[in-house]
PDB file of N, CA and C in Angstrom:
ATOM      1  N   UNK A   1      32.947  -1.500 -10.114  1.00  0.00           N
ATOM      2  CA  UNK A   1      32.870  -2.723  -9.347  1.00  0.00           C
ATOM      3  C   UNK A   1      34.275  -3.287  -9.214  1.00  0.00           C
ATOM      4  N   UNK A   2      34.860  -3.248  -8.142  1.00  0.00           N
ATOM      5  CA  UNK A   2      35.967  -4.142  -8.111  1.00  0.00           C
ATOM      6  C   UNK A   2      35.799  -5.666  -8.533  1.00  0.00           C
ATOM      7  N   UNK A   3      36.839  -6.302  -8.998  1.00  0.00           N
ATOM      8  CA  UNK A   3      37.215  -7.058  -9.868  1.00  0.00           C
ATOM      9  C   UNK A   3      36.772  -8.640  -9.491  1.00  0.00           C
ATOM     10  N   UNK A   4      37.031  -8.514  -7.877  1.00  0.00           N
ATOM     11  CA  UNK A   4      36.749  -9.742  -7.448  1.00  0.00           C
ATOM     12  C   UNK A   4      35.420 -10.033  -6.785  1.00  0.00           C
ATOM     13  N   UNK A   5      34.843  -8.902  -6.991  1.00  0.00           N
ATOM     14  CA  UNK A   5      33.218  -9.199  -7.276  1.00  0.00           C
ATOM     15  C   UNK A   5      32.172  -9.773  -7.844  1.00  0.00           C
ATOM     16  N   UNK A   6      33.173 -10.068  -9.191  1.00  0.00           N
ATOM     17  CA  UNK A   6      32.418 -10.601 -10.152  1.00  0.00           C
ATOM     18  C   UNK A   6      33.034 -12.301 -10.133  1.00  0.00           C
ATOM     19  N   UNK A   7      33.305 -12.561  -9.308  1.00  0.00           N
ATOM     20  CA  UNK A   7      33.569 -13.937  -8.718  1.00  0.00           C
ATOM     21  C   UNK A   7      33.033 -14.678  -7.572  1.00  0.00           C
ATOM     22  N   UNK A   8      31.967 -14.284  -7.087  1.00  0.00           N
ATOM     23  CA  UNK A   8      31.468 -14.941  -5.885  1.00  0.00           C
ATOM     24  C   UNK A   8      30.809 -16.037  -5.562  1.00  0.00           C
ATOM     25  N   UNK A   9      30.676 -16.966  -4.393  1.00  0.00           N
ATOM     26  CA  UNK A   9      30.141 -17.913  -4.548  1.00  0.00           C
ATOM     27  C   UNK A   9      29.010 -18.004  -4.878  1.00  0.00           C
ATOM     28  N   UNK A  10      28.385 -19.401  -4.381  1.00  0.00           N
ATOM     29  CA  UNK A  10      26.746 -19.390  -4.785  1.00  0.00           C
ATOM     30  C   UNK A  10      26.291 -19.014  -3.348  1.00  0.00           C
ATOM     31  N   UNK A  11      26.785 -19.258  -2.358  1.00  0.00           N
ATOM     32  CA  UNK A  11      26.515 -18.760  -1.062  1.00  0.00           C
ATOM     33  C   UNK A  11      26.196 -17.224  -1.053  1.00  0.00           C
ATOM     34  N   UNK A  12      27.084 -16.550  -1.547  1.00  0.00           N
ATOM     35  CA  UNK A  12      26.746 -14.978  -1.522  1.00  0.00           C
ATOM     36  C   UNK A  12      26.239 -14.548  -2.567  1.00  0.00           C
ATOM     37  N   UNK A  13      25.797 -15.212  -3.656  1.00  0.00           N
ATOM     38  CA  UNK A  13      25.077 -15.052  -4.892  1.00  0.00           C
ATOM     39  C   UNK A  13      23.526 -15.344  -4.424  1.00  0.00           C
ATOM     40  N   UNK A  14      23.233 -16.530  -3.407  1.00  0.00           N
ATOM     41  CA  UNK A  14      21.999 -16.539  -2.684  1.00  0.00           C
ATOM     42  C   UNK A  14      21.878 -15.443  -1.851  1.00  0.00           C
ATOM     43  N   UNK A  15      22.731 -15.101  -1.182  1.00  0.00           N
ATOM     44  CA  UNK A  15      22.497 -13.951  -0.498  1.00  0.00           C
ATOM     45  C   UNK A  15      21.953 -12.793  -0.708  1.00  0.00           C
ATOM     46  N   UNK A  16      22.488 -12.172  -2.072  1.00  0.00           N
ATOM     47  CA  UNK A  16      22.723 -10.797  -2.742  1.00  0.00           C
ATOM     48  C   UNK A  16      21.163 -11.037  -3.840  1.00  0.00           C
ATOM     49  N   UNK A  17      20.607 -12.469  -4.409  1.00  0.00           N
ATOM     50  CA  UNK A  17      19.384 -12.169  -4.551  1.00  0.00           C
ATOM     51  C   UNK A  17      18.139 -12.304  -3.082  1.00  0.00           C
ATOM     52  N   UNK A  18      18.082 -12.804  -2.109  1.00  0.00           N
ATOM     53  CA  UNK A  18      17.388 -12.687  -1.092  1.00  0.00           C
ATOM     54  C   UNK A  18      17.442 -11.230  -0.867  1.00  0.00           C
ATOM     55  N   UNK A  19      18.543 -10.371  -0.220  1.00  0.00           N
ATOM     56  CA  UNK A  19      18.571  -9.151  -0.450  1.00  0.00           C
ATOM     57  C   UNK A  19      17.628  -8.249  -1.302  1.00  0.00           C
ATOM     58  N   UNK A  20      17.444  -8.506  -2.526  1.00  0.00           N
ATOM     59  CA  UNK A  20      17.076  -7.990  -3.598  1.00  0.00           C
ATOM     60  C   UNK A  20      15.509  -8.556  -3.491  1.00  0.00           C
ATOM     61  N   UNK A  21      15.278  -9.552  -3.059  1.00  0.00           N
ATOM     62  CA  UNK A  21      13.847 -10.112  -3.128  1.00  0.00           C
ATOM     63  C   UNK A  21      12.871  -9.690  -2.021  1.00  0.00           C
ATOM     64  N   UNK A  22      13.685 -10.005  -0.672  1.00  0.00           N
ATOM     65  CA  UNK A  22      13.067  -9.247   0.676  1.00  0.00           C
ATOM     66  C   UNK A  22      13.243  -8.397   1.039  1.00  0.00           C
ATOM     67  N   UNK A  23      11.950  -7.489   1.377  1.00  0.00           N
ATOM     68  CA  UNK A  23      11.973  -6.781   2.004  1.00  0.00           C
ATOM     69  C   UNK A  23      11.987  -6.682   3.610  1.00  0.00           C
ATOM     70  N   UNK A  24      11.423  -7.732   4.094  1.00  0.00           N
ATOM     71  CA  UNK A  24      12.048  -7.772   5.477  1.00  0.00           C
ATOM     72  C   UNK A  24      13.702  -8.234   5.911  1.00  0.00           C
ATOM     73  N   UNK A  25      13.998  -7.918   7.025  1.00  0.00           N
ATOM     74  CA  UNK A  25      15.616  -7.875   7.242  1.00  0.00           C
ATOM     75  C   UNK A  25      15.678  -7.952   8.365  1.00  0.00           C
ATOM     76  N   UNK A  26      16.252  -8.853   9.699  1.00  0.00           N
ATOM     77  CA  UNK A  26      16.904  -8.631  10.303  1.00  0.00           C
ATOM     78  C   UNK A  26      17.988  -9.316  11.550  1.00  0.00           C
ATOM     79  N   UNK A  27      18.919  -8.714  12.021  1.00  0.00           N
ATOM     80  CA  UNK A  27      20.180  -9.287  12.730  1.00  0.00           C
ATOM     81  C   UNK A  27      19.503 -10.097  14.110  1.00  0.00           C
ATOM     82  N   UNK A  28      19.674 -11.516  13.626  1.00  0.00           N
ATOM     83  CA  UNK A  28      19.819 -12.152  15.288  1.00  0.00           C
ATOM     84  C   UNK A  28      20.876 -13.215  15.357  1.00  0.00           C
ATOM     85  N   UNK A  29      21.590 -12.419  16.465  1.00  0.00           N
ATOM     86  CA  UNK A  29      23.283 -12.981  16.968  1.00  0.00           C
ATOM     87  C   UNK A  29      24.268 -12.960  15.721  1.00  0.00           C
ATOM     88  N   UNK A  30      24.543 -13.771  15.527  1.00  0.00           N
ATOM     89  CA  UNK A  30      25.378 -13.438  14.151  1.00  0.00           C
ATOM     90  C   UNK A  30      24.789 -14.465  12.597  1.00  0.00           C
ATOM     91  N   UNK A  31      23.673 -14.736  12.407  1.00  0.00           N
ATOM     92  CA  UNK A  31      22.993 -14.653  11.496  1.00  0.00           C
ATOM     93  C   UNK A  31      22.328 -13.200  11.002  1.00  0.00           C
ATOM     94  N   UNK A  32      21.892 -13.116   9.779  1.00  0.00           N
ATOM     95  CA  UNK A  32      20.577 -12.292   9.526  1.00  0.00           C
ATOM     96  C   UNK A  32      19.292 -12.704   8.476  1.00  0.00           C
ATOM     97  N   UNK A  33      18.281 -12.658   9.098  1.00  0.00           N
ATOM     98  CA  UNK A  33      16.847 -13.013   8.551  1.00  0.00           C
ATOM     99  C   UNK A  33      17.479 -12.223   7.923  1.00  0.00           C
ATOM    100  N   UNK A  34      16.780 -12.971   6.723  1.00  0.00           N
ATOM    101  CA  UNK A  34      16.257 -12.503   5.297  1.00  0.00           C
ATOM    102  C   UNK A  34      15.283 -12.883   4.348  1.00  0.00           C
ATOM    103  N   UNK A  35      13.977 -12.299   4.538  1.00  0.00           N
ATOM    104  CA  UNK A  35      12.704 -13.124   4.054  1.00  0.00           C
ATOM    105  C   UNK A  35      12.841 -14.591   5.264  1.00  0.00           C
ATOM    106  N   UNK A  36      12.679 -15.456   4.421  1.00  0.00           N
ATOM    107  CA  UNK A  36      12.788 -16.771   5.093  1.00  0.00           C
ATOM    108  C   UNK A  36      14.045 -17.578   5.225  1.00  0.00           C
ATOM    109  N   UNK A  37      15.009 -16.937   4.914  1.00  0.00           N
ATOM    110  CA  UNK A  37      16.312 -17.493   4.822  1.00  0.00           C
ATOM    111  C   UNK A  37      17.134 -16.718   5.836  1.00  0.00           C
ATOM    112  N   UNK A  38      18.145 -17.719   6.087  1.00  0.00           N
ATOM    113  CA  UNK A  38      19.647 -17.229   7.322  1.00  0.00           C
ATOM    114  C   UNK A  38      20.767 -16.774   6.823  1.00  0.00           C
ATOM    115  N   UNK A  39      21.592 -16.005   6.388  1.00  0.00           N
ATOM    116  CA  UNK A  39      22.599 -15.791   5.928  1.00  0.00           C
ATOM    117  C   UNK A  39      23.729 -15.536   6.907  1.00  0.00           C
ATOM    118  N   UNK A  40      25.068 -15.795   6.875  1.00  0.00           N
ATOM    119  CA  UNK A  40      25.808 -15.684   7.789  1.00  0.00           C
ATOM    120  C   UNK A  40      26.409 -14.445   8.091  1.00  0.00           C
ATOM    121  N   UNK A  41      26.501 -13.597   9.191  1.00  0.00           N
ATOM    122  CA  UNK A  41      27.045 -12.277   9.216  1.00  0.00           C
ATOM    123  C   UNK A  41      28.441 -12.493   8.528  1.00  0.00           C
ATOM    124  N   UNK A  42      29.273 -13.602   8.431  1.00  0.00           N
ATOM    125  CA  UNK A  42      30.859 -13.693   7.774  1.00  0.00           C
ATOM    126  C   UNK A  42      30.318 -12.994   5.690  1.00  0.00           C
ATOM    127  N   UNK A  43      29.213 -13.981   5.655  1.00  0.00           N
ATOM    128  CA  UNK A  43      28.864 -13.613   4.584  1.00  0.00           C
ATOM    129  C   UNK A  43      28.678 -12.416   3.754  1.00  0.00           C
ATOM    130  N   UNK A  44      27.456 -11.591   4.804  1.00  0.00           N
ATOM    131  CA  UNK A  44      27.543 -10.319   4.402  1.00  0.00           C
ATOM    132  C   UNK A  44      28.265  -9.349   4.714  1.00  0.00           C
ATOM    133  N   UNK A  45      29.488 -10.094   5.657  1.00  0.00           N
ATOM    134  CA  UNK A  45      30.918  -9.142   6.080  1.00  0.00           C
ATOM    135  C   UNK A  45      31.373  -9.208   4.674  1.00  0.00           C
ATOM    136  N   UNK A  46      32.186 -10.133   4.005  1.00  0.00           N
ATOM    137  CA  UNK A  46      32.292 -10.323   2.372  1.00  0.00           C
ATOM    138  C   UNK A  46      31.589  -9.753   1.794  1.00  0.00           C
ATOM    139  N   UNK A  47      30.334  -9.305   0.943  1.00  0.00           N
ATOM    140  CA  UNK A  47      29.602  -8.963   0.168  1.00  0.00           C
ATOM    141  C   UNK A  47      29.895  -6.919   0.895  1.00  0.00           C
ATOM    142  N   UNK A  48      29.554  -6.788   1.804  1.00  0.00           N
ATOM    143  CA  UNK A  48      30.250  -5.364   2.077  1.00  0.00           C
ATOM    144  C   UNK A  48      31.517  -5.571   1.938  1.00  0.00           C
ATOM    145  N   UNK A  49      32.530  -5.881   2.157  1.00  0.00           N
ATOM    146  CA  UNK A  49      34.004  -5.891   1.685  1.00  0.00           C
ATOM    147  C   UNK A  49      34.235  -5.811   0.247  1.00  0.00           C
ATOM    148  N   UNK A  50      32.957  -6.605  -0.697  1.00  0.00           N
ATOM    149  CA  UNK A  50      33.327  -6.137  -2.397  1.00  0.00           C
ATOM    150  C   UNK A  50      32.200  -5.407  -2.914  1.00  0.00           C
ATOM    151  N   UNK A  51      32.156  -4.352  -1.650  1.00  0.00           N
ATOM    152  CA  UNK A  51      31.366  -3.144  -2.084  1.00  0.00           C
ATOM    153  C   UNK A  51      29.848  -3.547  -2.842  1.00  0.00           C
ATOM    154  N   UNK A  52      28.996  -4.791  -2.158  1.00  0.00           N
ATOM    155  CA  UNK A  52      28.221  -5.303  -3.020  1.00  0.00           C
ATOM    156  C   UNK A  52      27.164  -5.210  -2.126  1.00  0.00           C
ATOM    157  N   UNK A  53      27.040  -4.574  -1.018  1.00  0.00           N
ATOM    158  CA  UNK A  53      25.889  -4.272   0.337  1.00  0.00           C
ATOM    159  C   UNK A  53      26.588  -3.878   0.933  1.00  0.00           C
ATOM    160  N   UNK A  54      25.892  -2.907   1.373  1.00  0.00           N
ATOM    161  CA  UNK A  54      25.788  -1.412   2.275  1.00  0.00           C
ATOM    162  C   UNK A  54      24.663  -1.780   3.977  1.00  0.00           C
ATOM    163  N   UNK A  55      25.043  -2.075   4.690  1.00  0.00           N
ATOM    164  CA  UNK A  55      24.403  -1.843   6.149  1.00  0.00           C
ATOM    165  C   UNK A  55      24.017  -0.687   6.671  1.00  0.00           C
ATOM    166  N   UNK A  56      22.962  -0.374   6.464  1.00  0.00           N
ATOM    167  CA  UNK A  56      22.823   1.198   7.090  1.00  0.00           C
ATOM    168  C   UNK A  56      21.530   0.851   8.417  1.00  0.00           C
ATOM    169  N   UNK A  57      21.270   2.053   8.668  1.00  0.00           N
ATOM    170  CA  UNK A  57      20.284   1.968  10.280  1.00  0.00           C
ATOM    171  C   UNK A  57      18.890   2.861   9.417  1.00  0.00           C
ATOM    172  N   UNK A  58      17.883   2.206   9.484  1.00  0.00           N
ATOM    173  CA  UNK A  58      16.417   3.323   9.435  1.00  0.00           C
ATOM    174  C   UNK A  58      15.774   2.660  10.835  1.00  0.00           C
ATOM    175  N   UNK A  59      15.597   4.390  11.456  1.00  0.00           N
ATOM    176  CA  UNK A  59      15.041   4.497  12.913  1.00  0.00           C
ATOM    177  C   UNK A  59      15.670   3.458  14.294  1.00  0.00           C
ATOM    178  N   UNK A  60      17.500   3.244  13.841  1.00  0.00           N
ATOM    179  CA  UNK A  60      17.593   2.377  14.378  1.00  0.00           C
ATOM    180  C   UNK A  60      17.919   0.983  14.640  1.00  0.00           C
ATOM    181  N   UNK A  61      17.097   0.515  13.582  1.00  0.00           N
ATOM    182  CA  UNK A  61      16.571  -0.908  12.955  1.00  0.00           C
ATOM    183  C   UNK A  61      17.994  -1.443  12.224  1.00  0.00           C
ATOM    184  N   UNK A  62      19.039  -1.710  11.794  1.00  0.00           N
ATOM    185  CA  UNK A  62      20.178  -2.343  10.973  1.00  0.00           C
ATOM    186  C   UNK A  62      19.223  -3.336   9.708  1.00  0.00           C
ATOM    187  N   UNK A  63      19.933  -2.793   8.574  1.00  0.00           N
ATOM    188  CA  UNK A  63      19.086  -2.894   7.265  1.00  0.00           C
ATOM    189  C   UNK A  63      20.821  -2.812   6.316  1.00  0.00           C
ATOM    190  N   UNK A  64      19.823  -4.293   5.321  1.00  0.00           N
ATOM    191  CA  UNK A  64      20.770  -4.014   3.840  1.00  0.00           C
ATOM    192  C   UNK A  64      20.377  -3.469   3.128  1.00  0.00           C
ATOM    193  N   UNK A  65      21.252  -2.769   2.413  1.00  0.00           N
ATOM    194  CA  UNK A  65      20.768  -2.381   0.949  1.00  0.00           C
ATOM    195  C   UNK A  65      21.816  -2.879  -0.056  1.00  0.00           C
ATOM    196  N   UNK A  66      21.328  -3.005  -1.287  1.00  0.00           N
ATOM    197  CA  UNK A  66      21.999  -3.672  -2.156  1.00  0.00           C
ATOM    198  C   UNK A  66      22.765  -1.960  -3.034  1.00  0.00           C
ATOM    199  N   UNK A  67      23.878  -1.999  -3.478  1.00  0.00           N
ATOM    200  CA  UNK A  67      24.967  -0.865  -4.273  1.00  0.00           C
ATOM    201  C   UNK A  67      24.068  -1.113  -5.815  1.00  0.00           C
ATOM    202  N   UNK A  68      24.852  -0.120  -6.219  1.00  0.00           N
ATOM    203  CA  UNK A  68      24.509   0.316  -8.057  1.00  0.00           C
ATOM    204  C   UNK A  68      25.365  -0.738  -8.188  1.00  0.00           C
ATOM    205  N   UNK A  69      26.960  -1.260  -8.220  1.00  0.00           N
ATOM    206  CA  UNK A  69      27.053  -2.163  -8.651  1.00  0.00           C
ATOM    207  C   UNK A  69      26.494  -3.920  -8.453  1.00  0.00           C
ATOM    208  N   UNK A  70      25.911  -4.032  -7.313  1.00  0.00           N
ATOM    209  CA  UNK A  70      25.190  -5.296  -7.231  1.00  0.00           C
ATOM    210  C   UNK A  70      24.229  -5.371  -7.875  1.00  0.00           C
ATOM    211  N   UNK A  71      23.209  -4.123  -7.959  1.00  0.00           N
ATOM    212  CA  UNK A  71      22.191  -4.339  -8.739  1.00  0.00           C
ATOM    213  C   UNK A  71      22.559  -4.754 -10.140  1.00  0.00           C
ATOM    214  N   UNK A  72      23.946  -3.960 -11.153  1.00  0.00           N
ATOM    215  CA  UNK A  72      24.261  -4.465 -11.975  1.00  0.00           C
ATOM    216  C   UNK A  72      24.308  -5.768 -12.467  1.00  0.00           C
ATOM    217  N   UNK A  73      25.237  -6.120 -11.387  1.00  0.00           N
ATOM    218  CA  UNK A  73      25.390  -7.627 -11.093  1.00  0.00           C
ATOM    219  C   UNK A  73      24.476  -8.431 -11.505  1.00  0.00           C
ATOM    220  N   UNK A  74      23.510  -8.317 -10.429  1.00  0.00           N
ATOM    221  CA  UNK A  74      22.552  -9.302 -10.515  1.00  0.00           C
ATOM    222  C   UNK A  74      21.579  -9.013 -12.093  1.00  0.00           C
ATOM    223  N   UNK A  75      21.305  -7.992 -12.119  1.00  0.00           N
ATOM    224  CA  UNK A  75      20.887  -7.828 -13.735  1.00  0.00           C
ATOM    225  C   UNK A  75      21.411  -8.491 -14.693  1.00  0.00           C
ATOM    226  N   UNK A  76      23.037  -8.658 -14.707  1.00  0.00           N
ATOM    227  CA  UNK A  76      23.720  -9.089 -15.774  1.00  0.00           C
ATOM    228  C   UNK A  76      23.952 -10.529 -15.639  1.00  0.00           C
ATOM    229  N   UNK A  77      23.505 -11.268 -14.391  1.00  0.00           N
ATOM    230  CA  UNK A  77      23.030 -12.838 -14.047  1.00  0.00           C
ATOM    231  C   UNK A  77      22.232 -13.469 -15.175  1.00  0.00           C
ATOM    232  N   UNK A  78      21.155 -12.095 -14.226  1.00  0.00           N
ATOM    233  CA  UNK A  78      19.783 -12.771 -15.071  1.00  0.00           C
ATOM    234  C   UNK A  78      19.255 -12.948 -16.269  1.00  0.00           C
ATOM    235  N   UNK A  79      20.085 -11.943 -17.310  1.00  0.00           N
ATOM    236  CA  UNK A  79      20.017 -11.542 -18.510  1.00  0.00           C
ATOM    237  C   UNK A  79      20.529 -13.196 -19.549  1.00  0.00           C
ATOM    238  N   UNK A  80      21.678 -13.483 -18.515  1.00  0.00           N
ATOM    239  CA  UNK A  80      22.202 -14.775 -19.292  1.00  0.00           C
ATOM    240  C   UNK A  80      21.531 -16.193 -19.585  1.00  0.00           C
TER     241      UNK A  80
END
């Protein structure tokens, strides 16, 4: 995990558990649904920049997935 990962706001700390909670996902204009929440595409531009979500395509569709190190992450949140 790069270093400055383990520094993020609460903005992308909401983010990265919504991620983790919903399973629905998706891009309209430069927001993205997530479950019931909006997150800002700047946002999850950041959270992919510290290697902490991955954007990939199934059938098409633009989808997050959360990395081995976010999942860490957030494990080692919750533990505290």
């Amino acid at each position: 995990m790069k270093p400055e990962a383990t520094s993020i706001t609460k903005t992308s700390l909401d983010a990265l558990t919504a991620i983790a909670k919903f399973r629905h996902q998706r891009r309209v204009g430069r927001v993205w649904l997530i479950g019931d929440r909006r997150v800002a595409t700047r946002t999850i531009e950041t959270l992919e920049q510290k290697d902490l979500v991955r954007e990939v395509a199934f059938h098409g569709t633009p989808a997050l997935i959360l990395t081995d190190e976010a999942k860490t992450f957030l494990a080692g949140k919750h533990q505290q």
